[in-house]
Protein backbone atom coordinates (compact mmCIF):
# COMPACT_ATOMS: atom_id res chain seq x y z
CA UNK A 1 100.57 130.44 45.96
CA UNK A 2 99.08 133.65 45.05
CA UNK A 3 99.32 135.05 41.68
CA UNK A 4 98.62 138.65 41.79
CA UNK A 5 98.39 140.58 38.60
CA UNK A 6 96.99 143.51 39.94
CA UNK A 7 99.78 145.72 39.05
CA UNK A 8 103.63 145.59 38.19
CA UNK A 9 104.06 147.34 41.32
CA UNK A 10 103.47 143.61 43.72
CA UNK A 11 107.24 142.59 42.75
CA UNK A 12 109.62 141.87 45.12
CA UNK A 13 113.36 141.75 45.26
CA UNK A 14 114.97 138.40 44.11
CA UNK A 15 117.45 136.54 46.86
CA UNK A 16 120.46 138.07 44.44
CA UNK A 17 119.21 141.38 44.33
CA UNK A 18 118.57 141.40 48.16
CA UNK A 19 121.97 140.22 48.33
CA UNK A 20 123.31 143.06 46.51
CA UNK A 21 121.22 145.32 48.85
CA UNK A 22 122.99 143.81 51.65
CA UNK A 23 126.57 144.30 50.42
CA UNK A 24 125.87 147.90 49.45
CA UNK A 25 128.13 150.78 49.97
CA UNK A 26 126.16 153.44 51.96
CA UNK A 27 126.73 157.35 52.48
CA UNK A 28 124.29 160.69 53.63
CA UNK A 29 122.78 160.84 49.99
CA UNK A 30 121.51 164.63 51.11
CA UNK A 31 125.35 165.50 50.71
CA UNK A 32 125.83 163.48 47.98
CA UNK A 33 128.71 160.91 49.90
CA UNK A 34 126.44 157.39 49.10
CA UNK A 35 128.54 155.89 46.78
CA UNK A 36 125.83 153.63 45.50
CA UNK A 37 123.18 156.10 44.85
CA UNK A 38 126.16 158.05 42.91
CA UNK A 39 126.69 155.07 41.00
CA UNK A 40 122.96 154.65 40.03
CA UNK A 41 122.69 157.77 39.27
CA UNK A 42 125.35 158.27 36.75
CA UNK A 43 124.66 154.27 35.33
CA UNK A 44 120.65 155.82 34.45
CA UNK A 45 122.07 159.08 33.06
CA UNK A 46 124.67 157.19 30.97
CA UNK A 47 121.93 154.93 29.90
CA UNK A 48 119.67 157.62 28.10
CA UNK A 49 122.66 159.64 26.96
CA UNK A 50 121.54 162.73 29.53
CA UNK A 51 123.74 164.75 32.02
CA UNK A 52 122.83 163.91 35.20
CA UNK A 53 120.07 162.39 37.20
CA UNK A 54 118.31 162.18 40.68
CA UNK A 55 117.57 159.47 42.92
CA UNK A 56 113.71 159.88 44.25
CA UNK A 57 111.24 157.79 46.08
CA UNK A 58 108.72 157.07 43.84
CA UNK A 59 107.91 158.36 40.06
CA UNK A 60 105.12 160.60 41.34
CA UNK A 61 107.38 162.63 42.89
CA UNK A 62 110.17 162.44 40.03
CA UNK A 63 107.10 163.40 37.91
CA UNK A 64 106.02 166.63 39.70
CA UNK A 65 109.26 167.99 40.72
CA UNK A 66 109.95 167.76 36.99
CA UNK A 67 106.73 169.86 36.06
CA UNK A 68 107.90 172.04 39.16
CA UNK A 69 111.15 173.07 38.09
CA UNK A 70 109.61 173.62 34.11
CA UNK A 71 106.62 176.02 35.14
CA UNK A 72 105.68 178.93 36.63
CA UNK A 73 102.61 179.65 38.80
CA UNK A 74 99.36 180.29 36.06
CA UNK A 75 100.89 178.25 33.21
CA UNK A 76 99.63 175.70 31.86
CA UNK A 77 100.69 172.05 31.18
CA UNK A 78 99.77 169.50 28.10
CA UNK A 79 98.87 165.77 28.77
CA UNK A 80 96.26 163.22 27.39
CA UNK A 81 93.25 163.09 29.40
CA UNK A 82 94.75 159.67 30.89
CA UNK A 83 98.00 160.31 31.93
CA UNK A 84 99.29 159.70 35.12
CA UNK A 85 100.26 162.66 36.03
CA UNK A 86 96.90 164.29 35.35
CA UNK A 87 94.56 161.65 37.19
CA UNK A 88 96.93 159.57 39.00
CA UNK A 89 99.17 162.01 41.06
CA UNK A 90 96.66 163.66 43.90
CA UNK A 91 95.79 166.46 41.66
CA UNK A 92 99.83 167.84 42.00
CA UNK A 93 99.97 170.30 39.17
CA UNK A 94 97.59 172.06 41.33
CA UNK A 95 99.35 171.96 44.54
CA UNK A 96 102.80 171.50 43.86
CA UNK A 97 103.38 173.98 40.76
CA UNK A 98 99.92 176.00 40.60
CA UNK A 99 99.44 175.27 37.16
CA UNK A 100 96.58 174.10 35.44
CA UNK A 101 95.74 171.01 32.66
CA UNK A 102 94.68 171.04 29.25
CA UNK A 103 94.01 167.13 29.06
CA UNK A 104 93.66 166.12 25.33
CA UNK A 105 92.09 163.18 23.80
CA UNK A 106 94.46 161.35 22.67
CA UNK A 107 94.36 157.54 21.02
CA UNK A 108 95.07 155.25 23.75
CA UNK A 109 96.98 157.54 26.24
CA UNK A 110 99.11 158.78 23.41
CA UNK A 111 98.65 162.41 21.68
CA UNK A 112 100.14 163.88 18.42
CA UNK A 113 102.12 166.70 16.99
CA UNK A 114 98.83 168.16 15.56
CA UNK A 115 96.70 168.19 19.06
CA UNK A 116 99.91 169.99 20.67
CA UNK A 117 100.07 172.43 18.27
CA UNK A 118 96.18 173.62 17.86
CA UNK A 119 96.12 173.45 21.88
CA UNK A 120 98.55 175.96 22.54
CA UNK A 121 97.53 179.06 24.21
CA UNK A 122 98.21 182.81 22.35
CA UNK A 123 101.24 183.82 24.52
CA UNK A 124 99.90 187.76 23.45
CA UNK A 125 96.29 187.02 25.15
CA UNK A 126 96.40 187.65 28.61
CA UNK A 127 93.47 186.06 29.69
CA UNK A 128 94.60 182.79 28.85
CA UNK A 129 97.02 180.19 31.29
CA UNK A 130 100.90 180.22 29.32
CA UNK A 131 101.34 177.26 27.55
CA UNK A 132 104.94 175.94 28.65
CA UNK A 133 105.14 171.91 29.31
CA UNK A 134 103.67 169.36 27.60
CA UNK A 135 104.26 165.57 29.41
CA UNK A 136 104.34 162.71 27.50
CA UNK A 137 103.67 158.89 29.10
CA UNK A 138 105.07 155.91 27.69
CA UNK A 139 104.19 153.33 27.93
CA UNK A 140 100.82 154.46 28.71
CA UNK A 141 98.87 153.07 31.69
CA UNK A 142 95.77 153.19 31.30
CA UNK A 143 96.19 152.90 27.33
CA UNK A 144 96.74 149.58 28.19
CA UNK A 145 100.40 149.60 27.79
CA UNK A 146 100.08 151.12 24.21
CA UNK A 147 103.60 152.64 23.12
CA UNK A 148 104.66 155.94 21.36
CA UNK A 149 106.00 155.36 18.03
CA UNK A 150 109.42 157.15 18.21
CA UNK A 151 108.41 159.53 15.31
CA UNK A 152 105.26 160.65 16.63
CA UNK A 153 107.63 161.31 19.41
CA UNK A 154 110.22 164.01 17.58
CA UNK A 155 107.36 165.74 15.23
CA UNK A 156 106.00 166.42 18.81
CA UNK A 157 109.48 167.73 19.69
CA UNK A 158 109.09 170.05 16.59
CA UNK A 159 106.42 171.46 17.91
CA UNK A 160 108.03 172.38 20.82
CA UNK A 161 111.08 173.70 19.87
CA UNK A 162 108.84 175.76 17.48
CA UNK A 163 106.55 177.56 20.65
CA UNK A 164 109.37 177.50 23.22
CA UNK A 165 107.77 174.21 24.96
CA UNK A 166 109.26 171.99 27.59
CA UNK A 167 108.89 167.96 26.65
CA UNK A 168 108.98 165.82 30.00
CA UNK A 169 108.18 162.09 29.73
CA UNK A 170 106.31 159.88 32.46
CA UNK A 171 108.77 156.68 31.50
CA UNK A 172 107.37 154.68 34.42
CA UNK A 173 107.55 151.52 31.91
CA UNK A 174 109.76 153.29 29.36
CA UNK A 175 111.95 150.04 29.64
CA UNK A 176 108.62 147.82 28.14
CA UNK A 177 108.92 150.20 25.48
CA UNK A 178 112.38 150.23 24.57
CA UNK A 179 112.22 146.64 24.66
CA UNK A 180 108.67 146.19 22.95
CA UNK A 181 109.90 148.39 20.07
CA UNK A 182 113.43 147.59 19.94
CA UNK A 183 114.68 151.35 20.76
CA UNK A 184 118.19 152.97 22.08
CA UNK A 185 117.49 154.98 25.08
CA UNK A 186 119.66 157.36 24.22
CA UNK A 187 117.37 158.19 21.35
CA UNK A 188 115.02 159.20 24.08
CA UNK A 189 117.94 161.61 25.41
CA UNK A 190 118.39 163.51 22.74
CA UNK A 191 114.37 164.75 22.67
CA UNK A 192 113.26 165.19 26.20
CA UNK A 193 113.97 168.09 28.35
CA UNK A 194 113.69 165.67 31.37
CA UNK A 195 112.57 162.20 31.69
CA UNK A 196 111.44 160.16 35.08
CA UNK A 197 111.86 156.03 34.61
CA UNK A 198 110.83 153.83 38.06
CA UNK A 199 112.45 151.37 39.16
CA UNK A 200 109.59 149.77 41.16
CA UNK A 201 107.50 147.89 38.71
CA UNK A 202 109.03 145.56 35.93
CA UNK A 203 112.51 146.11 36.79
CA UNK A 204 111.46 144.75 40.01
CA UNK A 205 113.41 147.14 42.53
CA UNK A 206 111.48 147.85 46.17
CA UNK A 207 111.18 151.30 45.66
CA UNK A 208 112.76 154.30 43.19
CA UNK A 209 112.79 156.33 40.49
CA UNK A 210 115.24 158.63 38.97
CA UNK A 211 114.61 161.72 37.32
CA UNK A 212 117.15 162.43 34.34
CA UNK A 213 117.96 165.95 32.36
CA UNK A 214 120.85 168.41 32.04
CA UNK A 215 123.52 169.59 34.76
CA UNK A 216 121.70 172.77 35.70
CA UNK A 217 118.42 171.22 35.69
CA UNK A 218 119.00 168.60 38.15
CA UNK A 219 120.59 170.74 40.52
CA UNK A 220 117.58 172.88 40.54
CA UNK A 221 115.57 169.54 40.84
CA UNK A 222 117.91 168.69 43.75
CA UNK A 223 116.52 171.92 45.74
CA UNK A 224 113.08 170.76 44.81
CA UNK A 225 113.24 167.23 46.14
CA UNK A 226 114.61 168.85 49.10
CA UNK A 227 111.34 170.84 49.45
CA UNK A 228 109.11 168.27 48.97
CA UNK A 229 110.57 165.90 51.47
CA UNK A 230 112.45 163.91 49.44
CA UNK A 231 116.49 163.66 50.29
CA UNK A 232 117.00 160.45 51.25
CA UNK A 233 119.96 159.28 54.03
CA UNK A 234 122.19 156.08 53.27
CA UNK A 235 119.65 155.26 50.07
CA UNK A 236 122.23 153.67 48.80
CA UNK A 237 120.85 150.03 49.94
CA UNK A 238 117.48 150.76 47.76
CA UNK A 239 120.46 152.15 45.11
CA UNK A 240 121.73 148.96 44.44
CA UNK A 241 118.36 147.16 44.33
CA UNK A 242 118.09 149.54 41.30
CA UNK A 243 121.40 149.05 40.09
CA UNK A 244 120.83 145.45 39.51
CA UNK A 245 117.60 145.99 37.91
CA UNK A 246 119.41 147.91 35.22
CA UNK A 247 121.95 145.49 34.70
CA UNK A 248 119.93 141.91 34.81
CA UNK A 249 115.86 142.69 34.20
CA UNK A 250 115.33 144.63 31.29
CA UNK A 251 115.92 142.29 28.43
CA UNK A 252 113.48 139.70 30.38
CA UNK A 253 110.74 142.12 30.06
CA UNK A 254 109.84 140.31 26.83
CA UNK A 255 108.51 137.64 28.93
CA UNK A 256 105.77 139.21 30.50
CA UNK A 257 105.01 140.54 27.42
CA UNK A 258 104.42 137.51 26.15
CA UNK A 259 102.90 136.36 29.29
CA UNK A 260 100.32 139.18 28.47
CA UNK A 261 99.68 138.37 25.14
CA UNK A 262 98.94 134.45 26.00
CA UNK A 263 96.27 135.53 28.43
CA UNK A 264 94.59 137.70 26.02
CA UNK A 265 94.52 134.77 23.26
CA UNK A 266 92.14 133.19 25.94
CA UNK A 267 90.72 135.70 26.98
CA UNK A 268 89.50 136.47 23.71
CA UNK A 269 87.33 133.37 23.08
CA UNK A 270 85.42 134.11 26.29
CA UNK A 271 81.88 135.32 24.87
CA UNK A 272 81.72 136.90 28.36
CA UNK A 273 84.63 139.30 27.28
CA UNK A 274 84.22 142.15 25.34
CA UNK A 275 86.83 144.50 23.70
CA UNK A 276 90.35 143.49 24.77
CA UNK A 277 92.57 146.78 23.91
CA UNK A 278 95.72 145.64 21.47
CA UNK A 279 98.41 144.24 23.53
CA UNK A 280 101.78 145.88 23.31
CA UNK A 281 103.43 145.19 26.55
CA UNK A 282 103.01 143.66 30.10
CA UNK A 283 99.47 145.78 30.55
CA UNK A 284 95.71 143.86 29.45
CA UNK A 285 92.60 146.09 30.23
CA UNK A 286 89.49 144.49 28.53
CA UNK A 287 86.06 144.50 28.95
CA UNK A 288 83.82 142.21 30.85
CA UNK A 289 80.02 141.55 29.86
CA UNK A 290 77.11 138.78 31.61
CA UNK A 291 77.13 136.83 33.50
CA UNK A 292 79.82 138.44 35.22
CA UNK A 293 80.77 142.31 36.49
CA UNK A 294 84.11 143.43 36.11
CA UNK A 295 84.32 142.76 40.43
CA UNK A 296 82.30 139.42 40.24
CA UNK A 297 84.97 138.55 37.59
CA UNK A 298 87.56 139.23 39.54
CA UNK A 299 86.32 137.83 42.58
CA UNK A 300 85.48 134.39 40.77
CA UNK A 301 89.37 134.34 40.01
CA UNK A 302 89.90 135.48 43.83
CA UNK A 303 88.38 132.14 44.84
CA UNK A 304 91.71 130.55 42.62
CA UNK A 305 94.28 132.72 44.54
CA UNK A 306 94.12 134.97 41.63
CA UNK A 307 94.27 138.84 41.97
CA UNK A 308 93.47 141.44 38.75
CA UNK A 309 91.75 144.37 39.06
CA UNK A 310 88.05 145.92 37.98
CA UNK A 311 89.25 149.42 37.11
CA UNK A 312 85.51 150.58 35.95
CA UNK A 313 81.76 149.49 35.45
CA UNK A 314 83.11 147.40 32.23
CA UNK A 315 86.85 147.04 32.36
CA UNK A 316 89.70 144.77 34.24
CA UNK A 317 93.03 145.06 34.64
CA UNK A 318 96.15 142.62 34.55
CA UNK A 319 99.63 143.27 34.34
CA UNK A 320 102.52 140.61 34.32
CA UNK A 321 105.90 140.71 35.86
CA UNK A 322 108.41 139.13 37.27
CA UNK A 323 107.29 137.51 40.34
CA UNK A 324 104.09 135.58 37.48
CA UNK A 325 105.25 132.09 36.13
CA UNK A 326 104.62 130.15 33.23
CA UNK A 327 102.90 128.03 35.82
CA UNK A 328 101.17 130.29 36.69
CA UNK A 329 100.09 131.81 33.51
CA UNK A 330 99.29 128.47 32.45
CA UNK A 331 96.88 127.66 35.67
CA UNK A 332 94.81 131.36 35.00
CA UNK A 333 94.36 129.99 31.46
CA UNK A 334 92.88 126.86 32.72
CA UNK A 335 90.55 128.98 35.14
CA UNK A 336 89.28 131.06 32.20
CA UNK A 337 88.52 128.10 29.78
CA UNK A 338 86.59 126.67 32.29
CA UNK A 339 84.33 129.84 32.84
């Protein structure tokens, strides 16, 4: 059997959630009749304390019809050098919104209050880009699943509020973090101006995300998926895939945080390993040093049925999930004490 840690993303559905896929209740989503998308939608929305939300394909999109519907052409949006949206997204901000990026270097994926604040553009010079967004991720990918501490979070909000700023956050594994840090979502609700949160990785859904803010800005948002080929027919069988997610595989999400954690214990008394950023959640990137490359590495745990992923010249990648057992976990442990 195949353990594959290269990303969060490799889950599939369980025989009960397929089973709820199979008994869902189905409409035309495009004029809002599926029942089960409906359902979803509100169950999310409820969840984070927020007005309404939108079913999507994939975070990317949920992600840049957000920064769509808070820009204009020629502004300008805030993000750490390493967030998804920047490098991750087919350079979207560009083609979607026409905006540009003022990455920042943050600690880790995250940025503070402080950066925000001396980065934002004089609205009274007109050669420079209008400052309006700033997009948060949490957890952050390739921080190595590093998580926002909450306050960090609303002094950021302050600053905001303070230069008539837009907050969006890139929750693609905002449910690691909630769990990880022992949050209420609705915490989360009550300082973003919109927030995106997938389905598709440690929830374990096929496919989704939803895209969550107020009344007026969803219906805008609605248009907007529209435009970028995104209304979905009888969704409502991918729906309830999510809908079980939210109900049954949150609160596991400590386990593959744990899972993480073991496999950086042995990891670290490799002399062949280098820097091992702090684990937080289900996300290890460390480095790799002689004898081995970051691919030779991973192609040494290839020969064991083993999948992780070099994601530079130094650095590899493993995430856990739901689909990686304690067996299996156990068996990649073996495999690295013996290299």
């Amino acid at each position: 059997m195949i353990t594959d840690l290269r990303s969060d993303t490799f889950t599939k559905p369980s025989p009960a959630m397929l089973e709820a896929m199979f008994k869902a209740p189905v409409g035309d989503d495009v004029f809002g009749e599926d029942p089960s998308v409906n359902e979803l939608e509100s169950l999310t929305a409820n969840l984070f304390g927020m007005e309404n939300a939108l079913f999507c394909p994939s975070g990317t999109m949920t992600n840049q019809i957000a920064i769509k519907c808070h820009t204009q052409p020629g502004d300008e949006v805030m993000c750490d050098k390493m967030s998804h949206v920047f490098i991750y997204e087919g350079g979207g901000i560009a083609f979607n919104s026409s905006c540009q990026v003022k990455p920042l270097e943050g600690d880790r994926g995250r940025i503070t209050a402080d950066q925000v604040a001396e980065s934002i553009n004089n609205t009274e010079d007109p050669h420079k880009a209008k400052s309006s967004l700033v997009s948060l991720e949490n957890t952050t990918n390739r921080g190595g699943g590093s998580c926002y501490n909450f306050n960090d979070i609303q002094l950021i909000k302050e600053v905001c509020l303070t230069n008539n700023l837009r907050l969006h956050l890139d929750g693609a594994r905002i449910w690691n973090a909630l769990v990880r840090k022992n949050e209420n979502p609705k915490e989360y609700g009550q300082i973003f101006d919109s927030i995106s949160v997938c389905l598709s990785k440690g929830l374990g859904a096929p496919v989704g995300s939803l895209l969550l803010g107020k009344k007026d800005f969803i219906h805008k948002a609605r248009r907007v998926r529209k435009v970028f080929g995104g209304g979905m027919r009888q969704a409502g069988y991918m729906a309830a895939a999510g809908i079980y997610a939210l109900k049954y595989n949150i609160q596991r999400l400590q386990q593959d945080h744990s899972q993480a954690e073991k496999i950086a214990d042995a990891l670290a008394k490799k002399d062949f390993i280098g820097k091992i950023m702090p684990v937080e959640t289900n996300i290890l990137i460390f480095e790799v040093h002689e004898p081995f490359t970051p691919k030779e590495f991973c192609n040494k745990l290839h020969q064991h049925k083993i999948l992780c992923l070099p994601i530079s010249a130094t650095q590899v990648r493993m995430v856990t999930h739901l689909d990686v057992t304690e067996e299996m976990i156990n068996n990649l442990i073996r495999i690295i004490e013996s290299m």
